[in-house]
PDB file of N, CA and C in Angstrom:
ATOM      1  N   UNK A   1       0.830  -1.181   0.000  1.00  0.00           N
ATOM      2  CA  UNK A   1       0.000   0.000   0.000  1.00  0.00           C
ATOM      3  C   UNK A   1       0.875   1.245   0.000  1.00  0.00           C
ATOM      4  N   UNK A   2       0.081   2.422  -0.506  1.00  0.00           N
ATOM      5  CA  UNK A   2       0.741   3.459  -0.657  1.00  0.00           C
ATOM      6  C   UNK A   2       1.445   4.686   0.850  1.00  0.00           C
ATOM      7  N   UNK A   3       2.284   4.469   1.496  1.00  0.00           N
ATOM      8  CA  UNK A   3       2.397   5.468   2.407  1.00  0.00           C
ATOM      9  C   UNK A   3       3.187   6.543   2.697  1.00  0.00           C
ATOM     10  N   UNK A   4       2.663   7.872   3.310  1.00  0.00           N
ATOM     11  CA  UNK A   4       2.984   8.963   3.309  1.00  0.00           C
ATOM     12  C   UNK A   4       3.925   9.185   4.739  1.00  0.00           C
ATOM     13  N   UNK A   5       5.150   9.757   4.682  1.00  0.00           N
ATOM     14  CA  UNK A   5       5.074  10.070   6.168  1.00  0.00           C
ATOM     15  C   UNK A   5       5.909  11.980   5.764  1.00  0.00           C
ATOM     16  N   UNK A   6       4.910  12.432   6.698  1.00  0.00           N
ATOM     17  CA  UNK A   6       5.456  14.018   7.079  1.00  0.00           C
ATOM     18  C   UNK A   6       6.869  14.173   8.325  1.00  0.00           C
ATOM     19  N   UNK A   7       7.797  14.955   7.765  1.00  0.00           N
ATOM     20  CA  UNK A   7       8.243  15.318   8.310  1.00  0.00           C
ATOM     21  C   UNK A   7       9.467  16.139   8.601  1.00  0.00           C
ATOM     22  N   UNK A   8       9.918  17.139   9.436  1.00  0.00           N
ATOM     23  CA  UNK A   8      10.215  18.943   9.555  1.00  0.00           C
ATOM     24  C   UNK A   8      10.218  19.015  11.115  1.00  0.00           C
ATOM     25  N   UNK A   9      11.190  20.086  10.954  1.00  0.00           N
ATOM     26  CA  UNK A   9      10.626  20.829  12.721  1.00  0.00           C
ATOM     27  C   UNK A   9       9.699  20.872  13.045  1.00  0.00           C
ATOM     28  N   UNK A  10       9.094  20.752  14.369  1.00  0.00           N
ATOM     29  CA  UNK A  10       7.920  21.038  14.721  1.00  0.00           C
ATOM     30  C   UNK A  10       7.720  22.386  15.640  1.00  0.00           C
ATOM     31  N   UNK A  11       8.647  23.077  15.136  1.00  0.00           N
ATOM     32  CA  UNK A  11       8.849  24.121  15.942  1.00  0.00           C
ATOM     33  C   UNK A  11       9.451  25.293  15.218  1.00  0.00           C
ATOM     34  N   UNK A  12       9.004  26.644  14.718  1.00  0.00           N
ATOM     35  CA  UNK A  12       9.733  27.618  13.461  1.00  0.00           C
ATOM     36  C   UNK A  12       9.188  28.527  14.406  1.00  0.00           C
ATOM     37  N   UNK A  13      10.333  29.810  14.139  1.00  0.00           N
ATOM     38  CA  UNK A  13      10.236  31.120  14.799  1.00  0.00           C
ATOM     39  C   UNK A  13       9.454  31.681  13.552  1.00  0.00           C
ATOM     40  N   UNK A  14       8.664  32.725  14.021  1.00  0.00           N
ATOM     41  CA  UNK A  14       7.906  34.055  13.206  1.00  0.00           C
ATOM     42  C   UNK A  14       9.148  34.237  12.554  1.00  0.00           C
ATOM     43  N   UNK A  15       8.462  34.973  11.396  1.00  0.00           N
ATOM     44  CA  UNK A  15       9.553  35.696  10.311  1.00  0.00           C
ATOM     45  C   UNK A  15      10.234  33.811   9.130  1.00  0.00           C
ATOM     46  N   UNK A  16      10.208  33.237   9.967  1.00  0.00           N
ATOM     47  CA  UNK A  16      10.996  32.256   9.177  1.00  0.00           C
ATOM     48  C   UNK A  16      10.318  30.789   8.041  1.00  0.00           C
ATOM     49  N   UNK A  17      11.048  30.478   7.626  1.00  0.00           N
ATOM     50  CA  UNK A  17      10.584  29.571   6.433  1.00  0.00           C
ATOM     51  C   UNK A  17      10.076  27.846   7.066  1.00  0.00           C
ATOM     52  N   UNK A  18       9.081  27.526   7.375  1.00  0.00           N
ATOM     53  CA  UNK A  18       8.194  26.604   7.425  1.00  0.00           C
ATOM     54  C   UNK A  18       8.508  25.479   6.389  1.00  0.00           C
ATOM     55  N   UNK A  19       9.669  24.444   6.362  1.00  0.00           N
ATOM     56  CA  UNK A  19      10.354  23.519   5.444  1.00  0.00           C
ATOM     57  C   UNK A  19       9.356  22.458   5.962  1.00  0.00           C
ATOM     58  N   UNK A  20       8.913  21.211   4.825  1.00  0.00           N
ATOM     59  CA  UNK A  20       8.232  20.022   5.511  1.00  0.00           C
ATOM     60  C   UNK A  20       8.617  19.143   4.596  1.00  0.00           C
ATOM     61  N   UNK A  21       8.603  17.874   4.881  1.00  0.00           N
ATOM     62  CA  UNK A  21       9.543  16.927   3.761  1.00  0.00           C
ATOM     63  C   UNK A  21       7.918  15.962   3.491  1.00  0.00           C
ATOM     64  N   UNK A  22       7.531  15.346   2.532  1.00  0.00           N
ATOM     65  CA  UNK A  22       6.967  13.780   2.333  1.00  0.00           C
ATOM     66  C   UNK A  22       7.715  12.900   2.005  1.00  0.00           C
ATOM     67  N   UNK A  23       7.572  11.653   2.485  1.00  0.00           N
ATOM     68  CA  UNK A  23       8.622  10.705   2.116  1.00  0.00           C
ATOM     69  C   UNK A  23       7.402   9.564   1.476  1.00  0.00           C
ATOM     70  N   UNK A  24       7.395   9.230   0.604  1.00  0.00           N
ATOM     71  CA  UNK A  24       6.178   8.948  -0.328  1.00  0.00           C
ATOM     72  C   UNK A  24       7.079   6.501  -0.351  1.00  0.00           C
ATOM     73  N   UNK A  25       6.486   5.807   0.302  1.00  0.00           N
ATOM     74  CA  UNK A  25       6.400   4.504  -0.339  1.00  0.00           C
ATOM     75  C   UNK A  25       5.860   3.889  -0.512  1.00  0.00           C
ATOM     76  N   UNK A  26       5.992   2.782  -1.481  1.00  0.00           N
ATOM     77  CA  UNK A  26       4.982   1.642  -2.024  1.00  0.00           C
ATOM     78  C   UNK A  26       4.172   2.305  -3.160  1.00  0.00           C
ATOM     79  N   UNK A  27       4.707   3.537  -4.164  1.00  0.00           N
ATOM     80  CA  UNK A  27       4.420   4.292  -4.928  1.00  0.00           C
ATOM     81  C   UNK A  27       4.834   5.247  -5.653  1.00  0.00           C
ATOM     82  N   UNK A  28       5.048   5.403  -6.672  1.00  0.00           N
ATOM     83  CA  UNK A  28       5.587   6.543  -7.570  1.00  0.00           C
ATOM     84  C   UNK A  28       5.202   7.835  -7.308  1.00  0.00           C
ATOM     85  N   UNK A  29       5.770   9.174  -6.986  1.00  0.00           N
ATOM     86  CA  UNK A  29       5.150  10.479  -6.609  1.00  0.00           C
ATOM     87  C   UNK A  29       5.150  10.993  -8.336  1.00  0.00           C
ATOM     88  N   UNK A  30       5.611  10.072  -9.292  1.00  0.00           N
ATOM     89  CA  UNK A  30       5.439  10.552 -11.076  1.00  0.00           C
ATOM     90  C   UNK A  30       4.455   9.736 -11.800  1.00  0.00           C
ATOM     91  N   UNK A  31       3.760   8.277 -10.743  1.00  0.00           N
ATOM     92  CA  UNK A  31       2.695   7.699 -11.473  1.00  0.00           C
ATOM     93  C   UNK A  31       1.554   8.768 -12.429  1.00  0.00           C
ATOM     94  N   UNK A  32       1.295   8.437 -13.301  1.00  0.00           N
ATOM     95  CA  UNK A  32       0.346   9.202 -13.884  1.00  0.00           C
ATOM     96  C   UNK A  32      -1.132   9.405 -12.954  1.00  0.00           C
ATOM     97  N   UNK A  33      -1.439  10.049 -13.215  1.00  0.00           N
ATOM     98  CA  UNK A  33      -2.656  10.821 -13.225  1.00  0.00           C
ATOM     99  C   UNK A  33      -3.001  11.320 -11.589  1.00  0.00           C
ATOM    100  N   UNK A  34      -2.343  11.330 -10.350  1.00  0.00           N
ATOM    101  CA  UNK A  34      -2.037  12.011  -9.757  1.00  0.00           C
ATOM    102  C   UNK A  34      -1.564  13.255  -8.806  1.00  0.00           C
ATOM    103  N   UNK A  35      -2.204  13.957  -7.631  1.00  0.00           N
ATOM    104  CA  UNK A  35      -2.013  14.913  -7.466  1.00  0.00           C
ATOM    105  C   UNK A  35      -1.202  14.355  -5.995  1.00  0.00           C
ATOM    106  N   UNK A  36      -0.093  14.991  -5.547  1.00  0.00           N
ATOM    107  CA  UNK A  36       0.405  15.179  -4.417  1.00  0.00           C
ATOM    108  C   UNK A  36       0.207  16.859  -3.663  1.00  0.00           C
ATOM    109  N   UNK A  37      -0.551  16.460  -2.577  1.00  0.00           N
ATOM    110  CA  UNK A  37      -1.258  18.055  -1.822  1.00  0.00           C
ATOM    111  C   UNK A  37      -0.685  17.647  -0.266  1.00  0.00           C
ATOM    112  N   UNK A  38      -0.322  18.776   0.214  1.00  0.00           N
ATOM    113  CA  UNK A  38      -0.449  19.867   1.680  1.00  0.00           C
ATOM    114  C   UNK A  38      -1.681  20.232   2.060  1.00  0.00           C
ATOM    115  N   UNK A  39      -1.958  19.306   3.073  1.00  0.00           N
ATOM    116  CA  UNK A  39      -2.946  20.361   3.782  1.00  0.00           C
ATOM    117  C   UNK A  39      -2.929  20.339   5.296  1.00  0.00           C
ATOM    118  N   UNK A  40      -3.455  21.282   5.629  1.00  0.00           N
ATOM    119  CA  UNK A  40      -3.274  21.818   6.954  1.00  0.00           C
ATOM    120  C   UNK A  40      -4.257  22.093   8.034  1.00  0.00           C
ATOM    121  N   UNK A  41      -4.679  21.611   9.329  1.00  0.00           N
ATOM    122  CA  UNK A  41      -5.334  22.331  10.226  1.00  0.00           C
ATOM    123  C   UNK A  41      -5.369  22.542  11.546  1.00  0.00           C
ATOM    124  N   UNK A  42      -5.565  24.338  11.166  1.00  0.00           N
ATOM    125  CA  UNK A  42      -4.937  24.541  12.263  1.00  0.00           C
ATOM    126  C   UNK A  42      -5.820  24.532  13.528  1.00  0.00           C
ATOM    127  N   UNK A  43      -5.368  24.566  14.955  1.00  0.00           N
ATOM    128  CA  UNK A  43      -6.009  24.114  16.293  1.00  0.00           C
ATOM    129  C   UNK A  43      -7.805  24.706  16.486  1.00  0.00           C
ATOM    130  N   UNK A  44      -8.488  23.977  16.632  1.00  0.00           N
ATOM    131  CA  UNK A  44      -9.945  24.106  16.075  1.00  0.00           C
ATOM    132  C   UNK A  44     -10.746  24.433  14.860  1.00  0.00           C
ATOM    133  N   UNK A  45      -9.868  24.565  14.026  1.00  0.00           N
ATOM    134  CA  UNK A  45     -10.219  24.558  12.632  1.00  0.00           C
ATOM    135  C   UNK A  45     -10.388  23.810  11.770  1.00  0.00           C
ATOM    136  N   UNK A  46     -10.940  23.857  10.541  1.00  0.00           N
ATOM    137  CA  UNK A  46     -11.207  22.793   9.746  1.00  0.00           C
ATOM    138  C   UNK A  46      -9.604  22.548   8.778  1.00  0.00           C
ATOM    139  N   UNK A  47     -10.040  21.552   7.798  1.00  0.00           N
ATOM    140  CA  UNK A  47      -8.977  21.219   6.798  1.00  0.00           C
ATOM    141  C   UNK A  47      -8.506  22.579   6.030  1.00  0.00           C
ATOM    142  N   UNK A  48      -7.697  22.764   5.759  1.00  0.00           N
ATOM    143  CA  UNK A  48      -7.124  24.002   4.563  1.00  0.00           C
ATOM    144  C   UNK A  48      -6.006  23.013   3.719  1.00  0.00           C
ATOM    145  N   UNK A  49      -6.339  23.084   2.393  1.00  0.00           N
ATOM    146  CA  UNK A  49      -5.868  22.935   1.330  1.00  0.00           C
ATOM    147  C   UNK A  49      -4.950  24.097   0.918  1.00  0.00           C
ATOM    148  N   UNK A  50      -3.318  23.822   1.215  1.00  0.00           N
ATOM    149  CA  UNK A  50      -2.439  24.536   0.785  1.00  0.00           C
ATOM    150  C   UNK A  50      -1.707  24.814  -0.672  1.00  0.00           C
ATOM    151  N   UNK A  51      -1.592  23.421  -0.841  1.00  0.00           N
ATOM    152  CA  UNK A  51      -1.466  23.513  -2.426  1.00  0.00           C
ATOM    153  C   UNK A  51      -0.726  21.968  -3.038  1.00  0.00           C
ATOM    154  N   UNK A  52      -0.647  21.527  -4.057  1.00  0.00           N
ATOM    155  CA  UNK A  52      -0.240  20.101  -4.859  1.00  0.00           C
ATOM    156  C   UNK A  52       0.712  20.425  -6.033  1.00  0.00           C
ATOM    157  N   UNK A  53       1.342  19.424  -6.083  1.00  0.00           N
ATOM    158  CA  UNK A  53       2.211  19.220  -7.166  1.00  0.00           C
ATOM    159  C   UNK A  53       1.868  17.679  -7.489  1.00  0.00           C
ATOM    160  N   UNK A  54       1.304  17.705  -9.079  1.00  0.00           N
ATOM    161  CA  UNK A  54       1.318  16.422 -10.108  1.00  0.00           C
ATOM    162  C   UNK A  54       2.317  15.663 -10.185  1.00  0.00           C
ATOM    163  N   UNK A  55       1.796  15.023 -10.988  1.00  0.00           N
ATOM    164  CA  UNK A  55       2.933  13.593 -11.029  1.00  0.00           C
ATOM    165  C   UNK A  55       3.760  14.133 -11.860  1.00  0.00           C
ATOM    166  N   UNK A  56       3.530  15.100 -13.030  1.00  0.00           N
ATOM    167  CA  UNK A  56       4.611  15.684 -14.462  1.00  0.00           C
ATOM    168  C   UNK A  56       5.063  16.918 -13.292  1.00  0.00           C
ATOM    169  N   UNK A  57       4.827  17.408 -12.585  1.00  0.00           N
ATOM    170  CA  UNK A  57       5.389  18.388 -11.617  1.00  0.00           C
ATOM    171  C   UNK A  57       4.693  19.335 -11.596  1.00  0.00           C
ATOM    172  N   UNK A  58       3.489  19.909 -12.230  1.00  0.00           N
ATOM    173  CA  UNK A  58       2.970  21.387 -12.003  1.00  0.00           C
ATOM    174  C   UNK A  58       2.700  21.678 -10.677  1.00  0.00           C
ATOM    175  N   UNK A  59       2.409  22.824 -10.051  1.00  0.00           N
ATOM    176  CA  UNK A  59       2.449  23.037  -8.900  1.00  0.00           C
ATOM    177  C   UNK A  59       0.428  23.703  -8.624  1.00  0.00           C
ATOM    178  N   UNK A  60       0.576  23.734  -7.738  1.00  0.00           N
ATOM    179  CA  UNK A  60      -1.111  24.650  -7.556  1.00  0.00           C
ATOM    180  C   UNK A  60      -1.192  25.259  -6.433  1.00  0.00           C
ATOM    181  N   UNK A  61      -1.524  26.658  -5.896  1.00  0.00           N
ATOM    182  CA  UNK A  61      -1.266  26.614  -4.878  1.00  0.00           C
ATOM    183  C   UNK A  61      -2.879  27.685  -4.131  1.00  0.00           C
ATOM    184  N   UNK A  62      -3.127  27.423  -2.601  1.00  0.00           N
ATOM    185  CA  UNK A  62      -3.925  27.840  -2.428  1.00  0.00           C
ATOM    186  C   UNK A  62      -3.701  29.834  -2.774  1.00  0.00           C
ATOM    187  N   UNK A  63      -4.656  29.753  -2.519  1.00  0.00           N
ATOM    188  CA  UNK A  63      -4.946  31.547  -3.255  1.00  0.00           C
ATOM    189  C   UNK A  63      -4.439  32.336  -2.540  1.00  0.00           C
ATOM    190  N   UNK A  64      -4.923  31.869  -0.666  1.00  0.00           N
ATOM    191  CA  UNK A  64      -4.573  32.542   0.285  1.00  0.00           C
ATOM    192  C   UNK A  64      -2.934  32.467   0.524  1.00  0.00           C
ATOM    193  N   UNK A  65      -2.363  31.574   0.316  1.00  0.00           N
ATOM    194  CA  UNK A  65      -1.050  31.157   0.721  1.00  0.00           C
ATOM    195  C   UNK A  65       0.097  31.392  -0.606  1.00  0.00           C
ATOM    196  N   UNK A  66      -0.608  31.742  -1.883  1.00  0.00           N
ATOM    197  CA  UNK A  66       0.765  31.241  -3.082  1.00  0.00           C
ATOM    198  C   UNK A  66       1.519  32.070  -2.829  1.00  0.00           C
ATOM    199  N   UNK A  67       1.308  33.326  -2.416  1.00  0.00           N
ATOM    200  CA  UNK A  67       2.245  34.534  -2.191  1.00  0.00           C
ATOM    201  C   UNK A  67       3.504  33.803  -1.677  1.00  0.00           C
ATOM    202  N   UNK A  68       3.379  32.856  -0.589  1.00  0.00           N
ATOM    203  CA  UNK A  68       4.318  32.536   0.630  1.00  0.00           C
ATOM    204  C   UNK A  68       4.589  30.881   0.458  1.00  0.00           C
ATOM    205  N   UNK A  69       4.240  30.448  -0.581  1.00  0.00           N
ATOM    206  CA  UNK A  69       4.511  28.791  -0.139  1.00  0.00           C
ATOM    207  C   UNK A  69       5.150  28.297  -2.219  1.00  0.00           C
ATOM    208  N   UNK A  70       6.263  27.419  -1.511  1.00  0.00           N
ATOM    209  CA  UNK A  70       6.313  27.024  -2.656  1.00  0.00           C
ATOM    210  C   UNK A  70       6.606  25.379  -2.477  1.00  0.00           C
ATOM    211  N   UNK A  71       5.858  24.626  -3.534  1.00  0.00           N
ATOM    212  CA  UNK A  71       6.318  22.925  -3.174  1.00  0.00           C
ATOM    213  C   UNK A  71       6.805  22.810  -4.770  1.00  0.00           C
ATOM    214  N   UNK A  72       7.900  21.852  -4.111  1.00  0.00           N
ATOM    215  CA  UNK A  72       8.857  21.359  -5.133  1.00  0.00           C
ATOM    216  C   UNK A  72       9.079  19.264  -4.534  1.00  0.00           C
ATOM    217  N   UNK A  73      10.030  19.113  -5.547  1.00  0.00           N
ATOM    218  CA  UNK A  73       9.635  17.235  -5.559  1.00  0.00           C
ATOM    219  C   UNK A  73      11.470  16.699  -5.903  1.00  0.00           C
ATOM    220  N   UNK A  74      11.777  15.935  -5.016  1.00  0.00           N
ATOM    221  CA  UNK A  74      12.963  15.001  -5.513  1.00  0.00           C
ATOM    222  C   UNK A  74      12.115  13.873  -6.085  1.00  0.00           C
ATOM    223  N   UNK A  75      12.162  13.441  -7.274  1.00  0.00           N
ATOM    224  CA  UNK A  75      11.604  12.149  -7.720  1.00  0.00           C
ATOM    225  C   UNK A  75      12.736  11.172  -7.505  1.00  0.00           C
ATOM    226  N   UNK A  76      14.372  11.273  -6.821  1.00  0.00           N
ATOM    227  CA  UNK A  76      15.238  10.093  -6.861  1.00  0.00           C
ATOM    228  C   UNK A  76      14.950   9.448  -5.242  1.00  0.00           C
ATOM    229  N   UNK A  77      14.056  10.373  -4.343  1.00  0.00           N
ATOM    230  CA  UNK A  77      13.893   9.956  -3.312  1.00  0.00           C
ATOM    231  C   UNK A  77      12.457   9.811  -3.240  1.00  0.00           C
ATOM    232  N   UNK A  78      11.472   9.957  -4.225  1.00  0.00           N
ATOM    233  CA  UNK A  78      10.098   9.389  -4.098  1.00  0.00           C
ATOM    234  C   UNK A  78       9.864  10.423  -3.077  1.00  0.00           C
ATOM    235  N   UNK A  79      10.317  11.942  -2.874  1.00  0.00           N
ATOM    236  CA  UNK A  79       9.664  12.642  -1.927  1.00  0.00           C
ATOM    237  C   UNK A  79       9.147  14.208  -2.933  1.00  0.00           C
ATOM    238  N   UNK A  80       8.277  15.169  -1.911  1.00  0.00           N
ATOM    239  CA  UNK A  80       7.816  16.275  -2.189  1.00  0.00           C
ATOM    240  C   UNK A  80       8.199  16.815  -0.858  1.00  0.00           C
ATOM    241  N   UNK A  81       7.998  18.163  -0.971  1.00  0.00           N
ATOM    242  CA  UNK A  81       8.454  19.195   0.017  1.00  0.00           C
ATOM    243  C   UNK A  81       7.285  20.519  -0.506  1.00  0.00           C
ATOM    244  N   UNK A  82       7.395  20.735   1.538  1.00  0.00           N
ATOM    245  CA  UNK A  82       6.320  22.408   1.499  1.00  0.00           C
ATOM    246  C   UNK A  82       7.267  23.350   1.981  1.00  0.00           C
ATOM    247  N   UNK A  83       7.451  24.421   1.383  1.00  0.00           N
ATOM    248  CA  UNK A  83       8.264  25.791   1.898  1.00  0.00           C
ATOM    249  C   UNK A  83       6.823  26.604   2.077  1.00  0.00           C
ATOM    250  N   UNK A  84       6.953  27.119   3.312  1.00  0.00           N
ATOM    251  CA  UNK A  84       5.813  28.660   3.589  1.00  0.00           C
ATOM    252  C   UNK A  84       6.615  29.609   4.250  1.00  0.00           C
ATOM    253  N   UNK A  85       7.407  30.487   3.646  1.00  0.00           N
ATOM    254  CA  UNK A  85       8.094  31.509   3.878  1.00  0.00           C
ATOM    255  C   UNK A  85       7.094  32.314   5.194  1.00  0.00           C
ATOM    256  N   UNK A  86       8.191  33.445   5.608  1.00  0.00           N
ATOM    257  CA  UNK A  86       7.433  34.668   6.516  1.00  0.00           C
ATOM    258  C   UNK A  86       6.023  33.717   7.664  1.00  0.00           C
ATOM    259  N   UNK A  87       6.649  32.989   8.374  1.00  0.00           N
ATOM    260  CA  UNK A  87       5.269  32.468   8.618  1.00  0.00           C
ATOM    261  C   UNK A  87       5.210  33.259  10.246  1.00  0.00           C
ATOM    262  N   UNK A  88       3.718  32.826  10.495  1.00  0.00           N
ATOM    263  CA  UNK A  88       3.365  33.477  11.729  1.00  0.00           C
ATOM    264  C   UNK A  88       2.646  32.806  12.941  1.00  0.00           C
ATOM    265  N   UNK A  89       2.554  33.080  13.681  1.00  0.00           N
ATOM    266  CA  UNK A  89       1.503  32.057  14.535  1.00  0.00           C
ATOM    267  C   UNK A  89       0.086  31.592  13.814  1.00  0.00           C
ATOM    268  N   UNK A  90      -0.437  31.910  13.372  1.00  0.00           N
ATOM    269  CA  UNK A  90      -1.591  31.651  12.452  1.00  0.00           C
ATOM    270  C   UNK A  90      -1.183  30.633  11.834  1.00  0.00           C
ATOM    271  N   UNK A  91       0.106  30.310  11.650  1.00  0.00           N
ATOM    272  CA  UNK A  91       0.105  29.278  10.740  1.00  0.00           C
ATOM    273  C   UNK A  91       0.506  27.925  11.823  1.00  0.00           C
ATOM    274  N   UNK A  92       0.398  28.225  12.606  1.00  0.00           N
ATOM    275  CA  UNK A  92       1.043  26.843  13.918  1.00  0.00           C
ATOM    276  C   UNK A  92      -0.435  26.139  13.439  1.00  0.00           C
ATOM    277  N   UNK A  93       0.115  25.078  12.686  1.00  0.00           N
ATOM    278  CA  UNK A  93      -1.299  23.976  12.727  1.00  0.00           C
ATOM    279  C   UNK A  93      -0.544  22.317  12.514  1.00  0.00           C
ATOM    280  N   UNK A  94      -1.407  20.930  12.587  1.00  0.00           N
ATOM    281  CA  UNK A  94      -0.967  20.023  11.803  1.00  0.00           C
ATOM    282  C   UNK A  94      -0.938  19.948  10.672  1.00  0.00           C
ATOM    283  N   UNK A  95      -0.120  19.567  10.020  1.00  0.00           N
ATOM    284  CA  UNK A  95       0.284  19.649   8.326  1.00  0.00           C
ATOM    285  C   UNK A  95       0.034  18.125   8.334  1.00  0.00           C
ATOM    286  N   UNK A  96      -0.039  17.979   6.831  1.00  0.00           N
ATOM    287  CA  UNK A  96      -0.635  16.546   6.680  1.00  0.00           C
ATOM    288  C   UNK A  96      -0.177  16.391   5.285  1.00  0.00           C
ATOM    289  N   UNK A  97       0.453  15.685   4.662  1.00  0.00           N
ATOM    290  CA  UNK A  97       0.330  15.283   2.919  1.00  0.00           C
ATOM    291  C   UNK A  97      -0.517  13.803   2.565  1.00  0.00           C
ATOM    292  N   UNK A  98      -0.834  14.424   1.472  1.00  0.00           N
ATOM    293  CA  UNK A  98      -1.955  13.265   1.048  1.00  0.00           C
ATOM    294  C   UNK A  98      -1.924  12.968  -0.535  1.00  0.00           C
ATOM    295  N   UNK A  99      -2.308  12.073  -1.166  1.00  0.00           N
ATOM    296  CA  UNK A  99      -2.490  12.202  -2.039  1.00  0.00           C
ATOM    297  C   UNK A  99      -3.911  11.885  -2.739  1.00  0.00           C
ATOM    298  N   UNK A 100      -4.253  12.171  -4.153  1.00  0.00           N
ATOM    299  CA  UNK A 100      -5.495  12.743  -4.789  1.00  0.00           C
ATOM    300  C   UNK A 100      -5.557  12.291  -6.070  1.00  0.00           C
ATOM    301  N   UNK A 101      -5.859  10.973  -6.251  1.00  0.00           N
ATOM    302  CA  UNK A 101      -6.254  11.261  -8.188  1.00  0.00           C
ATOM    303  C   UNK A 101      -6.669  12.160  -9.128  1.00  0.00           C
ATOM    304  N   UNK A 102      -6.292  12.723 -10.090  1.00  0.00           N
ATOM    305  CA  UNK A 102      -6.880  14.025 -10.845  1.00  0.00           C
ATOM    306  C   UNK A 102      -8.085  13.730 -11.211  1.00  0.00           C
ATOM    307  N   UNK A 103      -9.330  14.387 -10.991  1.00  0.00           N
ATOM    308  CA  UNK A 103     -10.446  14.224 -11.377  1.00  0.00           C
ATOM    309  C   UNK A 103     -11.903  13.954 -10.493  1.00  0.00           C
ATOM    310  N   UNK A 104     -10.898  13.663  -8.932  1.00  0.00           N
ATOM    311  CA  UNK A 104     -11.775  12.975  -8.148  1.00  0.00           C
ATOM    312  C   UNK A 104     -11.461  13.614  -7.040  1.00  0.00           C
ATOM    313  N   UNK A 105     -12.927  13.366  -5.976  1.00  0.00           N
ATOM    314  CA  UNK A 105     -13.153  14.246  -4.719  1.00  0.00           C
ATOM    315  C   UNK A 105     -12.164  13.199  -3.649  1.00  0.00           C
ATOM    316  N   UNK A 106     -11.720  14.070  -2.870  1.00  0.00           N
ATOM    317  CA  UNK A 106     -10.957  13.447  -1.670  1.00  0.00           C
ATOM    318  C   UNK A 106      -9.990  12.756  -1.779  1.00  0.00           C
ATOM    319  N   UNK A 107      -9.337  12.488  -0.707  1.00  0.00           N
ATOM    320  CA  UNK A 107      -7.698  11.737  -0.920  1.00  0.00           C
ATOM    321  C   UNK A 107      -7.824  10.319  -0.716  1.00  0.00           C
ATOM    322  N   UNK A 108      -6.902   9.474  -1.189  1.00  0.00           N
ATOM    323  CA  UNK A 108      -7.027   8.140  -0.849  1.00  0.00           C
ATOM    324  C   UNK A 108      -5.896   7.778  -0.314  1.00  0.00           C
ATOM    325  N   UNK A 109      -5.087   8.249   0.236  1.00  0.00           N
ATOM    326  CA  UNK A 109      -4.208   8.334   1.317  1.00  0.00           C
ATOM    327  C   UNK A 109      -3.181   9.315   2.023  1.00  0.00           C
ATOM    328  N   UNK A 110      -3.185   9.325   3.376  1.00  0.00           N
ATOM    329  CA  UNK A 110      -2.526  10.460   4.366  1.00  0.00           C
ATOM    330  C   UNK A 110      -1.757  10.147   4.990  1.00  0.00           C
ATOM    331  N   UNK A 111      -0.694  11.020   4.819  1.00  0.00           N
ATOM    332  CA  UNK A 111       0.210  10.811   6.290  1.00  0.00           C
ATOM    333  C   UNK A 111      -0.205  11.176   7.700  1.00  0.00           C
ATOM    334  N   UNK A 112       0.083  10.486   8.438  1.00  0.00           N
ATOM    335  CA  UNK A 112      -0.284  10.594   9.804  1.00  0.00           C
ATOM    336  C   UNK A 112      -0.227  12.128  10.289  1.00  0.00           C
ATOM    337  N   UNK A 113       0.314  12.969   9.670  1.00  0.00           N
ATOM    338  CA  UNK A 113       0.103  14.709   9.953  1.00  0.00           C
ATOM    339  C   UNK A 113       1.306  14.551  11.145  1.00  0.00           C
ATOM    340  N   UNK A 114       1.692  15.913  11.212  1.00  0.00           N
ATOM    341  CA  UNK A 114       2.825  16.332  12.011  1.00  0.00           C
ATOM    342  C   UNK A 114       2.853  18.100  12.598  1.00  0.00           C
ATOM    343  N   UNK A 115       2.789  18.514  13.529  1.00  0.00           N
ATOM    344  CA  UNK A 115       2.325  19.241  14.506  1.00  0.00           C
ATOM    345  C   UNK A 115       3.323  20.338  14.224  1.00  0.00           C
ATOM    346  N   UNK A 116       3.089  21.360  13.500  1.00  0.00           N
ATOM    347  CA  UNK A 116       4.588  22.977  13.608  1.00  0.00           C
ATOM    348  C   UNK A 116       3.682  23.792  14.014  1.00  0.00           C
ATOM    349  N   UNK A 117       4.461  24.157  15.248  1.00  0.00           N
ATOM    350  CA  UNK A 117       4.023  25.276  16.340  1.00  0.00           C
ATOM    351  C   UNK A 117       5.233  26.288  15.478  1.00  0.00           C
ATOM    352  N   UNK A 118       4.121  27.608  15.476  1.00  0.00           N
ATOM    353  CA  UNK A 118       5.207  28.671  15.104  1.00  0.00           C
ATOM    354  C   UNK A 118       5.500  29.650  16.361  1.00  0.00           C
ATOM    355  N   UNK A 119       6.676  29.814  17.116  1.00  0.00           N
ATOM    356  CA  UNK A 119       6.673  30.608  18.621  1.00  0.00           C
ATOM    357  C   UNK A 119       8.167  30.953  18.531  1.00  0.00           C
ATOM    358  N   UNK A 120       8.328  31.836  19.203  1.00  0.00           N
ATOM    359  CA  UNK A 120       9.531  32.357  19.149  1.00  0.00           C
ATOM    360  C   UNK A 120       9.941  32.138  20.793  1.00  0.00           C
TER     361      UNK A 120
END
């Protein structure tokens, strides 16, 4: 089966860059037809969809966040990565990667999510 695992500091000062790794096995992160997504939520809040990168690599990113986030992909390590520059307490939530067939509602598999408190 396909599994995800997150993982980064769980701990970033204000002002600074929010790095998160996926380590993607039992699956290609370039299989066709495929979306690899970030999402996030933060403490009593619902899900937020940050943004995905395809299996050919395009990127997508939420509306609220593209200003500040960029994901990029090692395909020799079967991983993806989230950068969210300038971050702030607002952004202290669990992060989670998942992945998404193109075309279809919801993910069909998650990493167990991983906890970045942003505090100085």
């Amino acid at each position: 089966q396909v599994q995800l695992q997150e993982s980064g500091p769980g701990l970033v000062k204000p002002s600074q860059t929010l790095s998160l790794t996926c380590t993607v096995s039992g699956g290609s992160i370039t299989t066709n037809d495929y979306n690899w997504r970030w999402i996030r939520q933060p403490p009593g809040k619902g899900l937020e969809w940050v943004g995905s990168i395809s299996y050919s690599g395009n990127t997508y990113y939420s509306p609220s966040l593209k200003s500040r986030t960029s994901i990029s992909r090692d395909t020799s390590k079967n991983q993806f990565t989230l950068q969210l520059s300038s971050v702030t307490p607002e952004d202290t939530a669990v992060y989670y990667c998942a992945r998404r067939r193109i075309g279809t509602y919801g993910m069909d598999y998650w990493g167990k999510g991983t906890l970045v408190t942003v505090s100085s």
